[in-house]
N, C-alpha and C. Protein backbone atom coordinates (compact mmCIF):
# COMPACT_ATOMS: atom_id res chain seq x y z
N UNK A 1 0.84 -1.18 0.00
CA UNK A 1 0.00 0.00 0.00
C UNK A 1 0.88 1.24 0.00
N UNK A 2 0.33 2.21 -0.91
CA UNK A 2 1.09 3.42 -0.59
C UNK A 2 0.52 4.35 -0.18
N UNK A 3 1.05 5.25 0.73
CA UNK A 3 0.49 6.53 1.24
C UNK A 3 1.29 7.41 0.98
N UNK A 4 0.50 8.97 0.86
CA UNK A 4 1.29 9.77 0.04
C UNK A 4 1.85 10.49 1.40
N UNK A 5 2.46 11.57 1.19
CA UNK A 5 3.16 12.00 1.67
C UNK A 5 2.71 12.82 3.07
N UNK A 6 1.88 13.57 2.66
CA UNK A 6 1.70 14.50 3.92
C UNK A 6 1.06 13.33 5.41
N UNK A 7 0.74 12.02 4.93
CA UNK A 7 0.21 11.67 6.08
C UNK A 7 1.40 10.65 6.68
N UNK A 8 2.73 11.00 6.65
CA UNK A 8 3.93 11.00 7.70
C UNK A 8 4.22 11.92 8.23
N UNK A 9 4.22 11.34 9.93
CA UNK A 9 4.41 12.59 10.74
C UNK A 9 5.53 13.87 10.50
N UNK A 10 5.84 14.60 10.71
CA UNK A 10 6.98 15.40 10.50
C UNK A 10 7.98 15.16 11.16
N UNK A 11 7.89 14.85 12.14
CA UNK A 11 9.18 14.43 13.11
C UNK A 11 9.94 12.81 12.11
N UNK A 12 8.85 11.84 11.91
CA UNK A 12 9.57 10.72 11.20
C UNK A 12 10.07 10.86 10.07
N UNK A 13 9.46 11.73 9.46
CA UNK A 13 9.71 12.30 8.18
C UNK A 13 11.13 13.00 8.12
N UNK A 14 11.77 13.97 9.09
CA UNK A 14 12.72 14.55 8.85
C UNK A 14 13.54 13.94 9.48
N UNK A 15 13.68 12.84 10.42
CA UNK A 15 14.51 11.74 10.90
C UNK A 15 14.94 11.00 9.63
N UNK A 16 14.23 10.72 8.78
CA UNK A 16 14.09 9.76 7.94
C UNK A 16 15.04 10.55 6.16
N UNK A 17 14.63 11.77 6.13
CA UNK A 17 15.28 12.81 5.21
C UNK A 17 16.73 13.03 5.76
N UNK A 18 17.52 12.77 7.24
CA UNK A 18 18.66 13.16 7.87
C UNK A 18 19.45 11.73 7.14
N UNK A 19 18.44 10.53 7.86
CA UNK A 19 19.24 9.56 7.37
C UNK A 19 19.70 9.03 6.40
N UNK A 20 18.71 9.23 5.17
CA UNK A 20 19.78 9.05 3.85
C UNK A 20 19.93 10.24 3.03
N UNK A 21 20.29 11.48 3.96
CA UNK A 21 20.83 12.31 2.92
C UNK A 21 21.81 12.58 2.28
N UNK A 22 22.98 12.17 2.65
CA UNK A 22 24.35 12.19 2.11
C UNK A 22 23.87 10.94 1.11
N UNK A 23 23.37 9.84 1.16
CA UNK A 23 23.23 8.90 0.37
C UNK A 23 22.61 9.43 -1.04
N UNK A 24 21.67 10.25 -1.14
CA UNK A 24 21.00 10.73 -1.75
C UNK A 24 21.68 11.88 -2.61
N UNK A 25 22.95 12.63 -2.17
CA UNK A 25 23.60 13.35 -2.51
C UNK A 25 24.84 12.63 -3.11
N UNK A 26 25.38 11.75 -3.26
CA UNK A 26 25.78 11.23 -4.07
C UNK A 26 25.29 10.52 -5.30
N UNK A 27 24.00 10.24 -5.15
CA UNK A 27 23.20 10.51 -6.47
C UNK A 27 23.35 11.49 -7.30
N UNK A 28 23.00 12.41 -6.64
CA UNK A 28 23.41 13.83 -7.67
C UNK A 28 24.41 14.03 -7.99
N UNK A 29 25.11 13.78 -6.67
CA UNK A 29 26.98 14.32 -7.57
C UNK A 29 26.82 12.86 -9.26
N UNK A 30 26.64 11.44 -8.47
CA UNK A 30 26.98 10.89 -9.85
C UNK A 30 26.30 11.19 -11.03
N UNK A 31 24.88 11.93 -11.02
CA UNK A 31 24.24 12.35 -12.19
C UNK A 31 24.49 13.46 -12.98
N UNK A 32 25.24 14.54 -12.40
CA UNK A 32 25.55 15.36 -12.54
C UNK A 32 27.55 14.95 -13.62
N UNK A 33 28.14 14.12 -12.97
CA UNK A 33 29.59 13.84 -13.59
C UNK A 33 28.83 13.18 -14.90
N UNK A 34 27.79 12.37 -14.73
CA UNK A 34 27.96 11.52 -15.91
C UNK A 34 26.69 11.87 -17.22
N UNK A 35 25.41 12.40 -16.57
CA UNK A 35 24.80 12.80 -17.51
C UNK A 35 23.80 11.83 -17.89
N UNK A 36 22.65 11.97 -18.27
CA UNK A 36 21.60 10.97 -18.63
C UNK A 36 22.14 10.33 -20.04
N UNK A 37 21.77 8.79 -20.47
CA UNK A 37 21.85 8.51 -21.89
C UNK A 37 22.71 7.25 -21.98
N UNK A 38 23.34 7.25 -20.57
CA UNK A 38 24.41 5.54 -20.45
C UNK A 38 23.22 4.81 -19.92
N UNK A 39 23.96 3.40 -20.15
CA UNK A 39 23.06 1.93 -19.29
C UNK A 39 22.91 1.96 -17.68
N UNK A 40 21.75 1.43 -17.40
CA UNK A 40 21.88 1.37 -15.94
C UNK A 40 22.82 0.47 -15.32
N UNK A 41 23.44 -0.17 -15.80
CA UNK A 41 25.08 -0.85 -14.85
C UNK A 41 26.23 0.54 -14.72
N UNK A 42 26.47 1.17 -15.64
CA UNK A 42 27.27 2.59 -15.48
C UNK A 42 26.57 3.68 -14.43
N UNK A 43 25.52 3.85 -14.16
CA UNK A 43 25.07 4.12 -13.45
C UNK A 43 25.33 3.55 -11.74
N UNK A 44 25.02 2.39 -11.75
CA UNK A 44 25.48 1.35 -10.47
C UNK A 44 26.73 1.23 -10.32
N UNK A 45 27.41 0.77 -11.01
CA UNK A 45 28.91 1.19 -10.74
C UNK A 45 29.15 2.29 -10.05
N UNK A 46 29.26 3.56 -10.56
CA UNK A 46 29.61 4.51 -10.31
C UNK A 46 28.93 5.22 -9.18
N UNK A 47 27.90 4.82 -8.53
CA UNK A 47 27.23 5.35 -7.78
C UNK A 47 27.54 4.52 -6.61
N UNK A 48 28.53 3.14 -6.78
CA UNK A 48 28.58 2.61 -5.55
C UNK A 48 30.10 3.54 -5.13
N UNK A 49 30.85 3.80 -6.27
CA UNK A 49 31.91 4.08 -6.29
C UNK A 49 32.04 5.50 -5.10
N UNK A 50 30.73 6.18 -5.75
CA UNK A 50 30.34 7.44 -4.86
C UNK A 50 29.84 7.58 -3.61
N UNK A 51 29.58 6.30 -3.44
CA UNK A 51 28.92 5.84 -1.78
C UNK A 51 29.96 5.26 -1.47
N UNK A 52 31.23 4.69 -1.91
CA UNK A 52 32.14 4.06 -0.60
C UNK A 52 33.45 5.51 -0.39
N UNK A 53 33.29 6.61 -1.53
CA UNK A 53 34.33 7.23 -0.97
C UNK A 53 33.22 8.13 -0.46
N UNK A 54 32.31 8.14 -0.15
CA UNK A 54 31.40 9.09 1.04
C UNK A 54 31.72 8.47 2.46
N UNK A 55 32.10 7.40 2.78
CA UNK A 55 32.16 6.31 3.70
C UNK A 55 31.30 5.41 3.88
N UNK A 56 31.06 4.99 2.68
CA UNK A 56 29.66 3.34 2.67
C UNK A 56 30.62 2.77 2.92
N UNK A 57 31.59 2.64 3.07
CA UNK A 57 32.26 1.21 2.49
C UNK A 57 31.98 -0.39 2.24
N UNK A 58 30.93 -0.43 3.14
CA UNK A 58 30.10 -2.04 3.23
C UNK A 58 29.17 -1.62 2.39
N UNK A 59 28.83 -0.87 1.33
CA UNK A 59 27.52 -0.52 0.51
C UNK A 59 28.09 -1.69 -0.96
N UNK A 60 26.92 -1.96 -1.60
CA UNK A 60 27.02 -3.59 -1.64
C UNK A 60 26.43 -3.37 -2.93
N UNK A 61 26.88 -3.72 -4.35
CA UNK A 61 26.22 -3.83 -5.76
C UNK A 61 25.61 -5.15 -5.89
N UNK A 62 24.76 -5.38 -6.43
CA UNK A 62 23.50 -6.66 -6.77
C UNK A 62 23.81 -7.23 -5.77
N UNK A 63 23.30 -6.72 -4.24
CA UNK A 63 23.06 -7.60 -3.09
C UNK A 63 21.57 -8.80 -3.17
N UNK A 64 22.15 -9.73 -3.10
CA UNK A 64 20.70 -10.69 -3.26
C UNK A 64 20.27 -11.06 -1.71
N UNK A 65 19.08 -11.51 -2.30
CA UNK A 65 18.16 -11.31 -0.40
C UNK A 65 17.90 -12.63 -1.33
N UNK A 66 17.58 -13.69 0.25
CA UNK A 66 16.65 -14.84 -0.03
C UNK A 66 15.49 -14.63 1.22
N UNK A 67 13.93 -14.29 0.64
CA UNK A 67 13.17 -13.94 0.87
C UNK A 67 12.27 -15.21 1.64
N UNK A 68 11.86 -15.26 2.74
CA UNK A 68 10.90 -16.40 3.48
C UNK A 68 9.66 -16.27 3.24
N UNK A 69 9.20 -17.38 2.95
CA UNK A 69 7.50 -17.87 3.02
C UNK A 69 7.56 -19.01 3.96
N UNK A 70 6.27 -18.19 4.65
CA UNK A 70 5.69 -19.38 5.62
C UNK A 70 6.98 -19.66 6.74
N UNK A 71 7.85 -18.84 6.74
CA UNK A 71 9.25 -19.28 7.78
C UNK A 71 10.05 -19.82 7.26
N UNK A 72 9.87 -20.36 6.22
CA UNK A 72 11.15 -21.19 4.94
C UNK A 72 11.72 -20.09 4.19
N UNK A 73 13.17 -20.32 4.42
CA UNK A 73 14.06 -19.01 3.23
C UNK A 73 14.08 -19.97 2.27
N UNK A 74 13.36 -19.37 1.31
CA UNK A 74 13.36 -19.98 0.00
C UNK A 74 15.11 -19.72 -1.19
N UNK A 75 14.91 -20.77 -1.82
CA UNK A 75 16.34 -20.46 -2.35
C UNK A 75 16.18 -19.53 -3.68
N UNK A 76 14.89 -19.38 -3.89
CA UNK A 76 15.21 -18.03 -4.91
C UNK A 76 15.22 -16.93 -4.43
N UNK A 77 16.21 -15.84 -4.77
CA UNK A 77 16.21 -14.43 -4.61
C UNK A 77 15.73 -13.43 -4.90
N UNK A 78 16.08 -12.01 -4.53
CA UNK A 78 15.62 -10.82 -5.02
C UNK A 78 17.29 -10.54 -5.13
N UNK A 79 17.18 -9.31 -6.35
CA UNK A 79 18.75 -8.79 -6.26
C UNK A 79 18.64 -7.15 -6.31
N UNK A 80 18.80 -6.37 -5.24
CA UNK A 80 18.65 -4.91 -5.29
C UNK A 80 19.88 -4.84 -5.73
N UNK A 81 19.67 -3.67 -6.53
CA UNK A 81 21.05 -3.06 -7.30
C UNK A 81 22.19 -2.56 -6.37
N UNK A 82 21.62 -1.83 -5.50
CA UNK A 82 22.81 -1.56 -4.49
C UNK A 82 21.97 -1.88 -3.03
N UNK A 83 22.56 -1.90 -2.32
CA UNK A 83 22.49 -1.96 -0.56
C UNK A 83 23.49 -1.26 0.22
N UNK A 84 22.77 -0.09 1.08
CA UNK A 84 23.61 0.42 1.84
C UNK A 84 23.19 0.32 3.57
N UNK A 85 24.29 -0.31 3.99
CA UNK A 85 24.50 -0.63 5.45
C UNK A 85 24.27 0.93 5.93
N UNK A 86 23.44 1.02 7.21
CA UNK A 86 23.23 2.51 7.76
C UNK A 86 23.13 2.80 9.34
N UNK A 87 24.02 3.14 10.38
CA UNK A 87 23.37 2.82 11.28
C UNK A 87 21.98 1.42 12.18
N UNK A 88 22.53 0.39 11.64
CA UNK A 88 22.25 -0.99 12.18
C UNK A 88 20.64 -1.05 11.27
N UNK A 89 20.51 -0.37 9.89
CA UNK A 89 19.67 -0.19 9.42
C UNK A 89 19.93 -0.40 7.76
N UNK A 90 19.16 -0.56 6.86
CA UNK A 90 19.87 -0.83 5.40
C UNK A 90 18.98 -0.04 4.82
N UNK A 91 19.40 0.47 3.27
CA UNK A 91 18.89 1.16 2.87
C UNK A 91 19.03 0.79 0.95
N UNK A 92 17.46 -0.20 1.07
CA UNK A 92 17.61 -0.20 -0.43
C UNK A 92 17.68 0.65 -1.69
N UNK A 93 18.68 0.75 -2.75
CA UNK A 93 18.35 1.51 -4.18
C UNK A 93 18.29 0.75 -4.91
N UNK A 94 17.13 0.79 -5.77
CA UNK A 94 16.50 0.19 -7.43
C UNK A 94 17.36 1.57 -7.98
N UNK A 95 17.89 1.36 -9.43
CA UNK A 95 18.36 2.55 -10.13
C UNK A 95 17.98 1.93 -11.57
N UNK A 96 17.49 3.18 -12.45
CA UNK A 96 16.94 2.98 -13.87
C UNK A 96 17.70 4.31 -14.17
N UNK A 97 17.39 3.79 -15.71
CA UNK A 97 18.36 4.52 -16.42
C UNK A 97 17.11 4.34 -17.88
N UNK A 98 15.80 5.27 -17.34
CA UNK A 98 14.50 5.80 -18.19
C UNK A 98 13.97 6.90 -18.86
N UNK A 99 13.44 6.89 -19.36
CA UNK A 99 12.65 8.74 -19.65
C UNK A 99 12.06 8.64 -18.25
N UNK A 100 10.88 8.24 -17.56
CA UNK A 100 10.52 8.31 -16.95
C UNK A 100 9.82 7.31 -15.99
N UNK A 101 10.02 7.38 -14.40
CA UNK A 101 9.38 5.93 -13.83
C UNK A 101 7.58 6.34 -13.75
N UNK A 102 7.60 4.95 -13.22
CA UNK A 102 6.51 4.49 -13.75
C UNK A 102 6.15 3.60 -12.04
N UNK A 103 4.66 3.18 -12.17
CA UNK A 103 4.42 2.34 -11.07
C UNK A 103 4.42 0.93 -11.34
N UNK A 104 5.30 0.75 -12.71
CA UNK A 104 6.19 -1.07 -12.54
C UNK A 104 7.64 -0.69 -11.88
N UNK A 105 8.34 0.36 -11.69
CA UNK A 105 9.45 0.34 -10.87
C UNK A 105 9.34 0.53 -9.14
N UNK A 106 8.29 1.17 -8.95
CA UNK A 106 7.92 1.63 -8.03
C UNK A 106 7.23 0.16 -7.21
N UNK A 107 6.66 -0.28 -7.28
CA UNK A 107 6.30 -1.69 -7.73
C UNK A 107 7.23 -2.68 -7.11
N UNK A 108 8.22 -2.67 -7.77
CA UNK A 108 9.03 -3.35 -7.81
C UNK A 108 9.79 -3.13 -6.59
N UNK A 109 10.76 -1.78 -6.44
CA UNK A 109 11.09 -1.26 -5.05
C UNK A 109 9.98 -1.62 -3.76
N UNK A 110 8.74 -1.69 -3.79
CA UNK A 110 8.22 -1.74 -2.66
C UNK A 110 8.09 -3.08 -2.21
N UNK A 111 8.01 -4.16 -3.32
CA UNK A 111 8.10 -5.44 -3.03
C UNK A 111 9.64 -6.34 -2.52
N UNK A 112 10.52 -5.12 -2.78
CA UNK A 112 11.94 -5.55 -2.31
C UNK A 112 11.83 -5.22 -0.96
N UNK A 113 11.09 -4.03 -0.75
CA UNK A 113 11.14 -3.26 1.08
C UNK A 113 10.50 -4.54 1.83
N UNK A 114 9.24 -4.77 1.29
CA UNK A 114 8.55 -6.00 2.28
C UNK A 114 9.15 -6.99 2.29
N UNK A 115 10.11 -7.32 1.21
CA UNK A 115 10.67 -8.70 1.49
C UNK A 115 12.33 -8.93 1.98
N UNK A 116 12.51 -7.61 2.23
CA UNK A 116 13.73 -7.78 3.01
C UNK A 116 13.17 -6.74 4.25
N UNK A 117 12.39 -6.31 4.65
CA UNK A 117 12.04 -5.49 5.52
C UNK A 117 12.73 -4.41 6.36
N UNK A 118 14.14 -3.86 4.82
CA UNK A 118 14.65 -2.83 5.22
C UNK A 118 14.02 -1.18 5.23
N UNK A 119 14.01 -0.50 6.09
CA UNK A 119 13.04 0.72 6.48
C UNK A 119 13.16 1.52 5.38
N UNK A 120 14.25 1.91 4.73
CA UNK A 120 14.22 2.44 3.37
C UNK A 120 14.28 2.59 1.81
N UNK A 121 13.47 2.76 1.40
CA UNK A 121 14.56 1.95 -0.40
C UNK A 121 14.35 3.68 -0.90
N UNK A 122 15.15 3.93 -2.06
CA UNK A 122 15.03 4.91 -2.99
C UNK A 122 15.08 4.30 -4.38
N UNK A 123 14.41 5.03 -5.17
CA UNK A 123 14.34 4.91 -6.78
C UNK A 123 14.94 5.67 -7.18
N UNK A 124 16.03 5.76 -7.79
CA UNK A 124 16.55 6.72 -8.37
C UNK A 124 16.29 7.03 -10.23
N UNK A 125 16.20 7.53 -11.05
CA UNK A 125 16.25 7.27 -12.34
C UNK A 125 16.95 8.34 -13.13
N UNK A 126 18.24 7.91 -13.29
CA UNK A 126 19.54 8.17 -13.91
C UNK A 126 18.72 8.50 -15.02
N UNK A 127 17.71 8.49 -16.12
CA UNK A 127 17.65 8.58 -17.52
C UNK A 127 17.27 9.88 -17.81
N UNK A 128 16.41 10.43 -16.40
CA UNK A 128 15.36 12.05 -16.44
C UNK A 128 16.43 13.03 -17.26
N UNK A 129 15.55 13.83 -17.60
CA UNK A 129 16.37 14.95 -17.64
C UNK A 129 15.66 16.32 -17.30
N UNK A 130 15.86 16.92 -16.88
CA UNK A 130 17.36 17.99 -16.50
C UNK A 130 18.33 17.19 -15.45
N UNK A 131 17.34 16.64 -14.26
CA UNK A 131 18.09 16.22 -13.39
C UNK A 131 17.60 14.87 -12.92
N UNK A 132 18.17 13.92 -12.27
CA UNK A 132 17.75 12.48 -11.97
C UNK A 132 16.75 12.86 -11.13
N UNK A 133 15.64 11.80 -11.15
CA UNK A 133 14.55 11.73 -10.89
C UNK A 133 14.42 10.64 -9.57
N UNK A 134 14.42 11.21 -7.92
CA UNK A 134 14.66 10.42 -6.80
C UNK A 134 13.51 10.20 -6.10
N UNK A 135 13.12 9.28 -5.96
CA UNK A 135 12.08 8.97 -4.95
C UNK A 135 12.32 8.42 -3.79
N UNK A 136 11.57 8.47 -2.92
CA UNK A 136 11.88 7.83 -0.95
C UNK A 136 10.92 7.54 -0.96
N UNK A 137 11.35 6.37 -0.11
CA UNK A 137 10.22 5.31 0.29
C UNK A 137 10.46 4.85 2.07
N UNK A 138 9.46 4.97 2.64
CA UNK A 138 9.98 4.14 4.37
C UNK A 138 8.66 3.05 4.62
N UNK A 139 9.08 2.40 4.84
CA UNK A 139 8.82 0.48 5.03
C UNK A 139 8.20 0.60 6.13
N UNK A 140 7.19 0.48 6.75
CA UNK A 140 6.38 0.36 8.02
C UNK A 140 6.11 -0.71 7.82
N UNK A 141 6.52 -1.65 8.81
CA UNK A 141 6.61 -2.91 8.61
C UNK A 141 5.13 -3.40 10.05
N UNK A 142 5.46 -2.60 11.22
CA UNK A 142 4.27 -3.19 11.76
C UNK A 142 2.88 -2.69 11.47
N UNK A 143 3.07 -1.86 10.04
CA UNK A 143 1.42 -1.44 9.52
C UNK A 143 1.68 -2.40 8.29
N UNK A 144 2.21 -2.75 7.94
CA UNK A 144 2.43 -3.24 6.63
C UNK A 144 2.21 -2.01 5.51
N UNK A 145 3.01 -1.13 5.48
CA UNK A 145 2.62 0.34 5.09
C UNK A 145 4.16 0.53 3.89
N UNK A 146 3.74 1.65 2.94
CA UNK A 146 5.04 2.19 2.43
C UNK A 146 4.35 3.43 1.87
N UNK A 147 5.28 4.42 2.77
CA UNK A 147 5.27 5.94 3.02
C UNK A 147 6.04 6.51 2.19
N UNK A 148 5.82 7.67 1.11
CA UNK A 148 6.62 8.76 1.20
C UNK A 148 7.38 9.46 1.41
N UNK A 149 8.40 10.00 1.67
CA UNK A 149 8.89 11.01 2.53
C UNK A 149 9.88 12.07 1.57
């Protein structure tokens, strides 16, 4: 389920804007060096490149999750493009490299949040232009919720 924006509190909301903002700003720096019009692996590359000299260093390209049903970790995966370790917290990015997203990417990111039940993912989309096109997402896991912010 999604809820739009204004109905996150403000206080979680700007807790939540503190914590991946440098993350989020290396987005831009990498969109900005490289420019819309490459593949989304040049994109991932380079954006992990920009998160470990920010100090990710444990930030992680095609991290695969093996996702449980019923209490069984099943042996097929999910593979988020990047994963960043955050304060005892992770923080998924889907990255496209589109004219424009859409709610099959969006989609897609939210079904990675519930099934690894990390509190944040972002969409990023390297393809926009003037400037990359970022979305936030936070995982409420005991509403079964995905918020805005």
């Amino acid at each position: 389920m999604y809820i739009a924006k204004e109905e996150l509190n403000n206080c979680l909301r700007q807790s939540l804007v503190d914590f991946c903002y440098d993350v989020i700003g290396c987005m831009h720096n990498t969109y900005k060096e490289l420019s819309p019009g490459l593949p989304e692996p040049i994109f991932q590359e380079s954006l992990l490149i920009a998160l470990k000299e920010a100090g990710y260093k444990d930030a992680v390209r095609e991290y695969h999750h093996f996702p449980k049903f019923r209490g069984v970790k099943l042996s097929s995966h999910i593979q988020l493009d990047i994963m960043v370790p955050k304060q005892g917290r992770n923080i998924a990015i889907e990255c496209k490299s589109i004219t424009k997203l859409s709610d099959k990417e969006r989609i897609q990111l939210f079904g990675y949040l519930r099934a690894t039940e990390f509190p944040v993912g972002i969409l990023v989309n390297f393809g926009s232009f003037p400037k990359a096109e970022i979305e936030r997402y936070y995982y409420d896991r005991n509403n079964n919720t995905i918020k805005a912010f």
